[in-house]
C-alpha atoms as a PDB file:
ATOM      1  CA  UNK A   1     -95.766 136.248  -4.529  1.00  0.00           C
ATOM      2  CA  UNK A   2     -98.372 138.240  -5.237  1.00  0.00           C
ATOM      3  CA  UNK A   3     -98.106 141.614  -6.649  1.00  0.00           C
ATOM      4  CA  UNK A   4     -98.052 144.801  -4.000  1.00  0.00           C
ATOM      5  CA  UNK A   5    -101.542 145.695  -5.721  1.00  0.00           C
ATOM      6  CA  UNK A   6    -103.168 142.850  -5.676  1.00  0.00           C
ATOM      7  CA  UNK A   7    -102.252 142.140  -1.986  1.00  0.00           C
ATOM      8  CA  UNK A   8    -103.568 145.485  -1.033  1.00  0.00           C
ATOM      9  CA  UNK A   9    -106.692 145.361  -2.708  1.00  0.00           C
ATOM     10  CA  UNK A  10    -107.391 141.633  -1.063  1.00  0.00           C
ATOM     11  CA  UNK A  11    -106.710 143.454   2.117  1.00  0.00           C
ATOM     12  CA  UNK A  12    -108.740 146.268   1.781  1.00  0.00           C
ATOM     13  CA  UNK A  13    -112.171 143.701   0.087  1.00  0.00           C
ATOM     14  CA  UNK A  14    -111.546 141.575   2.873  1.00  0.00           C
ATOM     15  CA  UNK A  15    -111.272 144.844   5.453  1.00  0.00           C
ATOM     16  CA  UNK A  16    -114.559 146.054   3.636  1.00  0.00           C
ATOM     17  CA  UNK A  17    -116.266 142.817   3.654  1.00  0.00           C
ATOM     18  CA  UNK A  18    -115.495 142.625   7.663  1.00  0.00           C
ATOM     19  CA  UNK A  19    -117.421 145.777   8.071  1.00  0.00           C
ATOM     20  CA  UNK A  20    -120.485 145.210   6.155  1.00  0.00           C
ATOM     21  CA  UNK A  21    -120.738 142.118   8.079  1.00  0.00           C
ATOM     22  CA  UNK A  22    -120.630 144.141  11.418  1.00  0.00           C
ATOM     23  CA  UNK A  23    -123.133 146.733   9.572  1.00  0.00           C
ATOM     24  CA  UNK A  24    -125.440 144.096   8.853  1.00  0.00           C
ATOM     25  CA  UNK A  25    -125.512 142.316  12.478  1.00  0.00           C
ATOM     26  CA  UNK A  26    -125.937 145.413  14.051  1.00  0.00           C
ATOM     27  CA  UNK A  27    -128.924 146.412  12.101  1.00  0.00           C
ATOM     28  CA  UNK A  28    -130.364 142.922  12.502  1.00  0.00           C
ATOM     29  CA  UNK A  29    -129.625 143.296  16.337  1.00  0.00           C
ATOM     30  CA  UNK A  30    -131.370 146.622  16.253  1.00  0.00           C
ATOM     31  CA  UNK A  31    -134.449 145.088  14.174  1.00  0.00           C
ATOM     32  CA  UNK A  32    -134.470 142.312  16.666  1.00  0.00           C
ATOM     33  CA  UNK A  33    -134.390 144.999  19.863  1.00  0.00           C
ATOM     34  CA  UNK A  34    -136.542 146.467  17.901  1.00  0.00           C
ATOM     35  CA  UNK A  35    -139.071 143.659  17.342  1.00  0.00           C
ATOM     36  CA  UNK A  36    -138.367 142.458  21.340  1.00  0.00           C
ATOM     37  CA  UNK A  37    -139.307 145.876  22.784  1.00  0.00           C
ATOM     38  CA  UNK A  38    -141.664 147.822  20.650  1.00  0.00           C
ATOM     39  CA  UNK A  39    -141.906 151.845  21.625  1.00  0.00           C
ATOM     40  CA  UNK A  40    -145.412 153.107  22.159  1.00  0.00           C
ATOM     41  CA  UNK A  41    -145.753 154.837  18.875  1.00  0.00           C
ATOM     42  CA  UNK A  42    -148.486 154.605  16.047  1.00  0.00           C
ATOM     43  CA  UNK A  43    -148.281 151.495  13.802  1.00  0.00           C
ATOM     44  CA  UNK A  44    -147.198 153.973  11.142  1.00  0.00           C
ATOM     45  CA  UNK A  45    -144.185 154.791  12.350  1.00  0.00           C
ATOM     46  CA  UNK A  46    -143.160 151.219  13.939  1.00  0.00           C
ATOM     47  CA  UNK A  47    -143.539 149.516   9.920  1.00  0.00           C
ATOM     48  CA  UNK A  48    -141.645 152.659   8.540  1.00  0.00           C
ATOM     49  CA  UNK A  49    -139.242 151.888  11.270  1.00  0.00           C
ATOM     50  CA  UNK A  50    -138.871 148.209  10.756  1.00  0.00           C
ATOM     51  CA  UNK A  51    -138.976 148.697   6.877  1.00  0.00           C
ATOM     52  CA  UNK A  52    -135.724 150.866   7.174  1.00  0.00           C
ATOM     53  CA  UNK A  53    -134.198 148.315   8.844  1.00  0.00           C
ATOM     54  CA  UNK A  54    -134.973 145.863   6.313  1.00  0.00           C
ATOM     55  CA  UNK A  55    -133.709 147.574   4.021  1.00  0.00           C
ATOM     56  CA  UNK A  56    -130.238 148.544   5.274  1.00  0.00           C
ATOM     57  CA  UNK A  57    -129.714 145.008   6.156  1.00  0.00           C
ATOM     58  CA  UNK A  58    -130.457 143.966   2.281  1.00  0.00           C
ATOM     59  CA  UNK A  59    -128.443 146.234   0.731  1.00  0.00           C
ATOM     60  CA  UNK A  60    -125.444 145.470   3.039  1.00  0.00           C
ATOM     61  CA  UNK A  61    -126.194 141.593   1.683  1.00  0.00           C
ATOM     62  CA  UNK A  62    -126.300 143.381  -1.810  1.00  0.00           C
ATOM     63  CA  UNK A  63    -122.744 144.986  -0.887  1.00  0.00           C
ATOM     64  CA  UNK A  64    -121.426 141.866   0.680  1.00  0.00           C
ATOM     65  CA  UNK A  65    -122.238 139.969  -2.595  1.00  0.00           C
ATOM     66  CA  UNK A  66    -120.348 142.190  -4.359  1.00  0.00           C
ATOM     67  CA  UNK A  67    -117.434 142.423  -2.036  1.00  0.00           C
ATOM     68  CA  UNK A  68    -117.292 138.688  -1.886  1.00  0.00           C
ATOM     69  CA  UNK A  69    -117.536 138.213  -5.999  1.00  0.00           C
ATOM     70  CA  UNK A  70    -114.438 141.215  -6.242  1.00  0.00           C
ATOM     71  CA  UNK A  71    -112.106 139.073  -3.721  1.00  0.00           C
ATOM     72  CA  UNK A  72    -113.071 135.970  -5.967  1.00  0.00           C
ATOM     73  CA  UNK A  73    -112.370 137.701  -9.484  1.00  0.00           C
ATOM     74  CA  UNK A  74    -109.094 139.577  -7.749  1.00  0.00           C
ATOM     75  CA  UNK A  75    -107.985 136.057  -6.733  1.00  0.00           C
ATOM     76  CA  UNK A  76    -108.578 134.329 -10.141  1.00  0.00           C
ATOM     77  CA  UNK A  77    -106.388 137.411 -11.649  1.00  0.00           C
ATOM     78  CA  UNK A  78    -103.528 136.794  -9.008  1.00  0.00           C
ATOM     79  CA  UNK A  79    -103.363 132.678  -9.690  1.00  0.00           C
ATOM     80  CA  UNK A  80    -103.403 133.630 -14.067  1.00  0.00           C
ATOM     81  CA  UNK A  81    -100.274 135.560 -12.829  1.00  0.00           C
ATOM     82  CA  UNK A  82     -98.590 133.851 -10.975  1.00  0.00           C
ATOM     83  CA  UNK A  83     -99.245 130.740 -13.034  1.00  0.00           C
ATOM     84  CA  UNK A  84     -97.894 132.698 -15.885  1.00  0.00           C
ATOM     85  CA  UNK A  85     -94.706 133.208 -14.836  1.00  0.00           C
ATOM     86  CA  UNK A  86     -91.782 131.139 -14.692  1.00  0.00           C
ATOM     87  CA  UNK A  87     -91.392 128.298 -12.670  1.00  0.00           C
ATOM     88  CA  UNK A  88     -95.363 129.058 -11.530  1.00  0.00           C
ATOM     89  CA  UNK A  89     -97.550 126.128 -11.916  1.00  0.00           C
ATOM     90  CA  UNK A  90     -98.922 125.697 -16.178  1.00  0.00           C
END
């Protein structure tokens, strides 16, 4: 079994990693809305606009990554333990 901590923190990445992926399909929704029906406004504004957007969405990729590579490094530290203990699998 793992330990309490180790469970927790696997449930709270995983939690975490859920909404980043929600984050990041709503903001490509909303750059896809975006792109579909276009406001009357000056070019300016719409490539400020859809830059934003852009960049939300790659830094909740950048935050996913990291989420993702935390689970995998908090997993590899659960199997050493439990493969270090008695009757675990050497």
């Amino acid at each position: 079994m793992d330990p309490p901590v180790t469970t927790l923190t696997l449930f709270q990445i995983e939690q975490a990693i859920l909404n980043v992926e929600n984050a990041k399909l709503q903001q490509e929704q909303t750059l896809a809305a975006f792109w579909e029906h276009m406001p009357p406004v000056e070019e300016e504004v719409l490539v400020k606009r859809i830059q934003e957007l852009r960049d939300r969405i790659c830094a909740l990729e950048e935050r996913l990554r990291v989420l993702t590579r935390e689970r995998e490094l908090l997993l590899i530290r659960a199997a050493s333990i439990i493969r270090g203990r008695p009757g675990g699998n050497n």
